[in-house]
Protein backbone atom coordinates (compact mmCIF):
# COMPACT_ATOMS: atom_id res chain seq x y z
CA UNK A 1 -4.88 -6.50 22.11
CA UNK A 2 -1.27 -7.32 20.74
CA UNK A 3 1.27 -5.07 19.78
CA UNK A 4 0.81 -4.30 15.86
CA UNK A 5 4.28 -3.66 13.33
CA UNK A 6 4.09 -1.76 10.43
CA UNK A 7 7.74 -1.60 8.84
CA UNK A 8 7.73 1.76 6.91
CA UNK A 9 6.51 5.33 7.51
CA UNK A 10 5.49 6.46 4.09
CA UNK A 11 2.44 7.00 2.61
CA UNK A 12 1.00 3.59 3.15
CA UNK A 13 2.77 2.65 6.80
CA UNK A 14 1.58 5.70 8.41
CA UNK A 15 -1.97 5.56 7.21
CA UNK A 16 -1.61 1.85 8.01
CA UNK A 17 -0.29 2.90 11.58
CA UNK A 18 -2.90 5.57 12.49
CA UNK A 19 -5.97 3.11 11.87
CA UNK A 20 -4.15 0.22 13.76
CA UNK A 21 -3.35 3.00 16.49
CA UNK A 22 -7.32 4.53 16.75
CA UNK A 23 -8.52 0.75 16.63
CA UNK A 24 -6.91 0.37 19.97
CA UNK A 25 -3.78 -1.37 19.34
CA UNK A 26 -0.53 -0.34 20.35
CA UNK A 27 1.49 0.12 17.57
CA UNK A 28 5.71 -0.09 16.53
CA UNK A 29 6.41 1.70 13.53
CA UNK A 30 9.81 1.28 12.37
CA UNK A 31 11.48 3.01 9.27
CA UNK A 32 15.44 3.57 8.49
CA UNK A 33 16.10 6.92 9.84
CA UNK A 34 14.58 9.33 12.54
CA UNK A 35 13.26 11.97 9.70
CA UNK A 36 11.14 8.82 7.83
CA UNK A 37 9.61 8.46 11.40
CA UNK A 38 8.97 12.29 11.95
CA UNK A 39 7.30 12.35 8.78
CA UNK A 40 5.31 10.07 8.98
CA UNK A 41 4.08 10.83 12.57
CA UNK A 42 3.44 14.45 11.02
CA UNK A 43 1.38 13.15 8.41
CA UNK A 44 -0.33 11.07 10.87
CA UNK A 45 -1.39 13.91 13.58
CA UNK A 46 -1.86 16.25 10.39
CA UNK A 47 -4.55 13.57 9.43
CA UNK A 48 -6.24 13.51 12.90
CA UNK A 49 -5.79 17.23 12.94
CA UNK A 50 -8.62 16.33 10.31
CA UNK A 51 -10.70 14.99 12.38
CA UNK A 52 -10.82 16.99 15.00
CA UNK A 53 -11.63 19.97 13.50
CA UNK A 54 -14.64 18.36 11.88
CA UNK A 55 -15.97 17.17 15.31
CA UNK A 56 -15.03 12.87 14.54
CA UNK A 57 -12.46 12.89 17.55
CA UNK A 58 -12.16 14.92 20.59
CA UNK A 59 -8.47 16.58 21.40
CA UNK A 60 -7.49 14.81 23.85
CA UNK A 61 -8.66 11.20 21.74
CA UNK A 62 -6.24 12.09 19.34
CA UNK A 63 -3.93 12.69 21.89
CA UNK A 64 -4.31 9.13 22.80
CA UNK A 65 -4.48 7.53 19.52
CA UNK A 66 -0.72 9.50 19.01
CA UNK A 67 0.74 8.03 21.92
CA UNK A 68 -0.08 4.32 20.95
CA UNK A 69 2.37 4.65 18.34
CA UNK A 70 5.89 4.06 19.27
CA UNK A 71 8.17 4.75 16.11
CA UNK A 72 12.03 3.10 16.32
CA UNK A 73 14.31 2.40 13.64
CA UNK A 74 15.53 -0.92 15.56
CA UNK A 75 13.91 -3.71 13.77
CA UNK A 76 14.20 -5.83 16.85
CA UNK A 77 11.55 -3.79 18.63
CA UNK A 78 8.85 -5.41 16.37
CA UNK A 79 10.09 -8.93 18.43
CA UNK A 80 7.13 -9.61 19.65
CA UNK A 81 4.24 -8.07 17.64
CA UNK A 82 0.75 -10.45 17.05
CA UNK A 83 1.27 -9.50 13.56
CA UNK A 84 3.78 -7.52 11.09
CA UNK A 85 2.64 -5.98 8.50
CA UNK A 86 5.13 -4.51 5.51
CA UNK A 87 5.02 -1.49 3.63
CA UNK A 88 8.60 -0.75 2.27
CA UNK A 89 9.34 0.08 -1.42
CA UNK A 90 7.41 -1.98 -4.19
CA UNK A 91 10.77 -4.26 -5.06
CA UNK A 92 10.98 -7.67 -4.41
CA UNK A 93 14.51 -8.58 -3.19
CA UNK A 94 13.97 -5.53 -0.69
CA UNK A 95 10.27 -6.75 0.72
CA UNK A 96 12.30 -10.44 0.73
CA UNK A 97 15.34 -9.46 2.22
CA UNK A 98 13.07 -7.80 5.25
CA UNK A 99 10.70 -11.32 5.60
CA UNK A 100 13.89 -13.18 5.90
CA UNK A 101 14.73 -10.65 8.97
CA UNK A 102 10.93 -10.86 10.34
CA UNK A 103 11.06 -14.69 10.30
CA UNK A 104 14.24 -15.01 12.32
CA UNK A 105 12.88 -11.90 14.63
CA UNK A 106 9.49 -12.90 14.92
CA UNK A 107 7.70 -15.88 17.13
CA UNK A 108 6.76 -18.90 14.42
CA UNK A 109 2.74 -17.74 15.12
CA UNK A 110 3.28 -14.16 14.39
CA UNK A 111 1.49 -13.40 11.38
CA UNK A 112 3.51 -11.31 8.26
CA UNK A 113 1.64 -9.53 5.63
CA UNK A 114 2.94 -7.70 3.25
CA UNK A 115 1.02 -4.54 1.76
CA UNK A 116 2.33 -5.34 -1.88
CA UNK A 117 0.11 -3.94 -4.88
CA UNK A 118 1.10 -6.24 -6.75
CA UNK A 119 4.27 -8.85 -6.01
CA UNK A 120 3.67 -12.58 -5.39
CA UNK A 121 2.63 -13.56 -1.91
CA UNK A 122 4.14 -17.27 -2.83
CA UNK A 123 7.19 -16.03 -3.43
CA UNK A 124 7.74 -13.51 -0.50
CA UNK A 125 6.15 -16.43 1.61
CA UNK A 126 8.97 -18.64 -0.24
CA UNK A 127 11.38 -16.89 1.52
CA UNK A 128 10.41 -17.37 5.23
CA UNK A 129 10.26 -20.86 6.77
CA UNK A 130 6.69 -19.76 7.87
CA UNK A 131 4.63 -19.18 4.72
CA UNK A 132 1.25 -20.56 5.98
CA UNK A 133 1.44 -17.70 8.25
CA UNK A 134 2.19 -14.70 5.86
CA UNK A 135 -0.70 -13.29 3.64
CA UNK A 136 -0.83 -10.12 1.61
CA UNK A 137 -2.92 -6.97 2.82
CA UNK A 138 -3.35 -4.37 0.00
CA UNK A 139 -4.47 -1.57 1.78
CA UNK A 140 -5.80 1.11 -0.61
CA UNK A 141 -4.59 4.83 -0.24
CA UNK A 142 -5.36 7.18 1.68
CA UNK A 143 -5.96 4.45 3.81
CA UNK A 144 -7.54 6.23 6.64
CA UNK A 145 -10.58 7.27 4.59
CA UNK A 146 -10.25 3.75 1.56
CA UNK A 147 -12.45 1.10 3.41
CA UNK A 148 -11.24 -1.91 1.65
CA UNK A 149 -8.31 -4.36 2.66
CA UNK A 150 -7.40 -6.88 -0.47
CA UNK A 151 -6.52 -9.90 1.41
CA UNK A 152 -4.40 -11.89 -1.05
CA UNK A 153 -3.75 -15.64 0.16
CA UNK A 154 -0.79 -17.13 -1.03
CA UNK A 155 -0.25 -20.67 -2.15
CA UNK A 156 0.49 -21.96 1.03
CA UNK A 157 -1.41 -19.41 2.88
CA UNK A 158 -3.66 -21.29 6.28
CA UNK A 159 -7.10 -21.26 6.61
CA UNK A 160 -5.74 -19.98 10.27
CA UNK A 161 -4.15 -16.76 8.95
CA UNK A 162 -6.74 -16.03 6.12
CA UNK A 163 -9.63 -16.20 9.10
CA UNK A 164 -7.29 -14.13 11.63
CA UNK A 165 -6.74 -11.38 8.50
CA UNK A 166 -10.73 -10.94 8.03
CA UNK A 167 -11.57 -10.70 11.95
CA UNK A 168 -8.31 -7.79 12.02
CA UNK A 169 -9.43 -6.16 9.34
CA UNK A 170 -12.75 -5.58 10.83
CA UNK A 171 -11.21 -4.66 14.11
CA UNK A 172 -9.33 -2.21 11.91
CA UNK A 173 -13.38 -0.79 10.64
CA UNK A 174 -12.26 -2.36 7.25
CA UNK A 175 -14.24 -4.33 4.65
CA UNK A 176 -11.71 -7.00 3.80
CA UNK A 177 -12.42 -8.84 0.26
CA UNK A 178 -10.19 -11.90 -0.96
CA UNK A 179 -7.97 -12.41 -4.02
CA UNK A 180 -6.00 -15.27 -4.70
CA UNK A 181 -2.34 -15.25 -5.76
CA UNK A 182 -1.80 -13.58 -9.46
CA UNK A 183 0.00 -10.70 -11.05
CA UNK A 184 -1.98 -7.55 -9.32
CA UNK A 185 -4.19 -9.47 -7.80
CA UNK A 186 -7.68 -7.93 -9.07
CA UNK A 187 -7.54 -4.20 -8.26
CA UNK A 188 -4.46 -3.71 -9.98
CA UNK A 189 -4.93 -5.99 -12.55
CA UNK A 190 -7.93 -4.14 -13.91
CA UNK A 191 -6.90 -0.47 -12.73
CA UNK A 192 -3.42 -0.78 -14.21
CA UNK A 193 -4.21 -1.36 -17.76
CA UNK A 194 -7.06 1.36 -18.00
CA UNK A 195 -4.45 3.90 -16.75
CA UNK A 196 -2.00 2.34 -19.44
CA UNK A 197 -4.49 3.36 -21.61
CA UNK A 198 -5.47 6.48 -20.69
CA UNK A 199 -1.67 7.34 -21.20
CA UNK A 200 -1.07 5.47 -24.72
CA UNK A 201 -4.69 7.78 -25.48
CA UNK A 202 -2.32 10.48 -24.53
CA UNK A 203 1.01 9.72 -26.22
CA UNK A 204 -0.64 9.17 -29.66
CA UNK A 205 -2.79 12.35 -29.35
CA UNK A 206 -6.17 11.20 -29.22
CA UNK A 207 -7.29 13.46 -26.87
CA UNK A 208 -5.51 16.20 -24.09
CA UNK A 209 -5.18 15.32 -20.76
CA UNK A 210 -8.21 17.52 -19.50
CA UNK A 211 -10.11 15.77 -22.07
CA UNK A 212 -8.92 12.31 -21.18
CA UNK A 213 -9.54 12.70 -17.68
CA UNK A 214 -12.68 14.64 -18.23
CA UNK A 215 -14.62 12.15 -20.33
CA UNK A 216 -13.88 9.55 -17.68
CA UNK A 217 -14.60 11.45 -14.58
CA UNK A 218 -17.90 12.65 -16.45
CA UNK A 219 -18.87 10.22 -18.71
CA UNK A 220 -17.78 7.52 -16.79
CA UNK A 221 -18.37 8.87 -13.21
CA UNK A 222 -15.03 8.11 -12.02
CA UNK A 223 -14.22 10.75 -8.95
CA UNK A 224 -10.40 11.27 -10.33
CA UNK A 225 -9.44 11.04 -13.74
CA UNK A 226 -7.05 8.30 -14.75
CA UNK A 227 -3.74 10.84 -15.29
CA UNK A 228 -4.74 12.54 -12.41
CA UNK A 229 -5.19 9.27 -10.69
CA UNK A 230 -1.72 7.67 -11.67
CA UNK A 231 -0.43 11.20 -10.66
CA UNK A 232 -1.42 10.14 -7.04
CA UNK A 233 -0.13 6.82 -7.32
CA UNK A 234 2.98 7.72 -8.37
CA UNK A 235 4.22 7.17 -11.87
CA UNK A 236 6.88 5.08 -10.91
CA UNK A 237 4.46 2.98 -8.82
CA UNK A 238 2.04 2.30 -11.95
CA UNK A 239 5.08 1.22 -14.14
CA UNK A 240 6.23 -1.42 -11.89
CA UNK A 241 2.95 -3.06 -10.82
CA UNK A 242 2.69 -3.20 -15.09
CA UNK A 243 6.11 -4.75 -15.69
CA UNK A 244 4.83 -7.46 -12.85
CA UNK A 245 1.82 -7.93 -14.83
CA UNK A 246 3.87 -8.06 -18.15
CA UNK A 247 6.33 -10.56 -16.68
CA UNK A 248 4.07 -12.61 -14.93
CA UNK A 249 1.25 -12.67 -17.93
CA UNK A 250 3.92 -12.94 -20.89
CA UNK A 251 0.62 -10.78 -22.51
CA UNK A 252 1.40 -7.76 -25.01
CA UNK A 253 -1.86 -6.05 -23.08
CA UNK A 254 0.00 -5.31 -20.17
CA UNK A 255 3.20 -3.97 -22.31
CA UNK A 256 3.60 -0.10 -20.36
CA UNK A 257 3.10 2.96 -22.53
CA UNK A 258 6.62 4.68 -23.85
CA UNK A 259 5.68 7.72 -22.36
CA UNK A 260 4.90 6.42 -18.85
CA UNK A 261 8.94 5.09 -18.98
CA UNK A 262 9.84 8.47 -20.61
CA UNK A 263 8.19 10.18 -17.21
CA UNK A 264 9.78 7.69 -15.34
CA UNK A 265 13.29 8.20 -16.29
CA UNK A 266 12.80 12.03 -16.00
CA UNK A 267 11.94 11.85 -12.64
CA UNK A 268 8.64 13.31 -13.33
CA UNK A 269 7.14 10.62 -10.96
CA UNK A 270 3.59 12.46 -10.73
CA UNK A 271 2.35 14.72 -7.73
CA UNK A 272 5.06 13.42 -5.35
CA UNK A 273 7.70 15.21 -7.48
CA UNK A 274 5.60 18.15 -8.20
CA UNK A 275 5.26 16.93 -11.99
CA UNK A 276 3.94 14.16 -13.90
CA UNK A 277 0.90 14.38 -16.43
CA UNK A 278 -0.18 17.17 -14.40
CA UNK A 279 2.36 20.12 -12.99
CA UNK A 280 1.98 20.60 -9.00
């Protein structure tokens, strides 16, 4: 197997980096600074720690899975990775400004995904003089334990890279499922405004929180409540996937509740922060 990049250590690039690591690849995991890495590699064995304790992987596996990971903050070590795959902050002159880097790095056949939620594969590809070989993969969180990959193909995405993405992703023990190119693709674009929702339900008193997220969870038989569940997220997260879908719709539907950008601008970003709809 080749060497697989994930660029980022959060939330998403560790959980991204453990299941490329226990599939057998060897794995560079590159963030900014040395505590981003630790971090993540601490959220990674704490995760495995999982495991082990309920009998999935034997001690000296996770051992092994661990040492398949090599974290660096020199973007050059990623050189000469099969594939790249990005999870940086959901903002697209960042996630560009890093493709333009990957593309001069990178060998012309190395593959580049992205892990947006929600930002135009086109237009990230735009930016590299490669885009036939960059394709999104929306991993869903925790990713360890979600079993779906949306594989997004952009405009100019190849049949090549689409077919390379679905083989991975079942190397990976993932069920990959395609989406083509628009505002939040289709998990965000029908999550996004039910959470909207859920919060406008909120702001103009319909209903408490409990209540919202109780109907839903049992009425509806949704495992998490949809306060609780853009608590997760991250309330900053949700409003920026629905300003994407408001800009790139034009459509009054996707316009985000004033309370969400209230949160926002408190810094109440959900669980992350230890408050958002919920206190933590």
């Amino acid at each position: 197997m080749g060497t697989f990049a994930v660029i980022g250590a959060g939330t998403m690039g560790s959980g991204i980096a453990q299941v490329a690591a226990r599939a057998g690849f060897q794995v560079v995991l590159r963030d900014v600074a040395p505590e981003y890495l630790d971090r993540g590699l601490a959220t990674i064995r704490s995760s495995l720690d999982r495991d082990v304790k309920k009998e999935r992987l034997t001690v000296a596996q996770q051992e092994e899975i661990l040492a398949r990971i090599r974290p660096t903050t020199e973007l050059a070590e990623v050189a000469g990775a099969e594939i790249v795959v990005e999870a940086i902050i959901e903002n697209f002159d960042a996630k560009a400004s890093l493709f333009r880097e990957l593309d001069a790095l990178t060998p012309p056949e190395t593959v580049l995904a992205t892990n947006t939620s929600s930002i135009s594969i086109t237009k990230i590809a735009a930016t590299t003089r490669r885009p036939a070989q960059v394709i999104g993969m929306h991993f869903m969180n925790p990713v360890p334990v979600m079993p779906l990959v949306e594989v997004i193909r952009g405009c100019a995405t190849s049949e090549a890279t689409a077919s390379y993405i679905l083989e991975l992703g079942a190397r990976l023990g993932k069920t990959c499922l395609i989406a083509n190119d628009f505002p939040g693709f289709v998990s965000n674009r029908i999550l996004m405004p039910m959470l909207n929702e859920a919060m406008f339900a909120l702001y103009e008193g319909v209903a408490t929180r409990e209540a919202i997220d109780g109907i839903m969870k049992l009425g509806m038989n949704h495992p998490m409540g949809p306060l609780t569940l853009a608590d997760f997220i991250g309330l900053d997260v949700c409003l920026a996937i629905l300003d994407v879908l408001y800009e790139g719709f034009g459509d009054p539907k996707y316009r985000a509740c004033p309370l969400l950008r209230q949160y926002v601008a408190a810094g109440w970003l959900g669980r992350k922060t230890g408050r958002g709809f919920y206190e933590y």
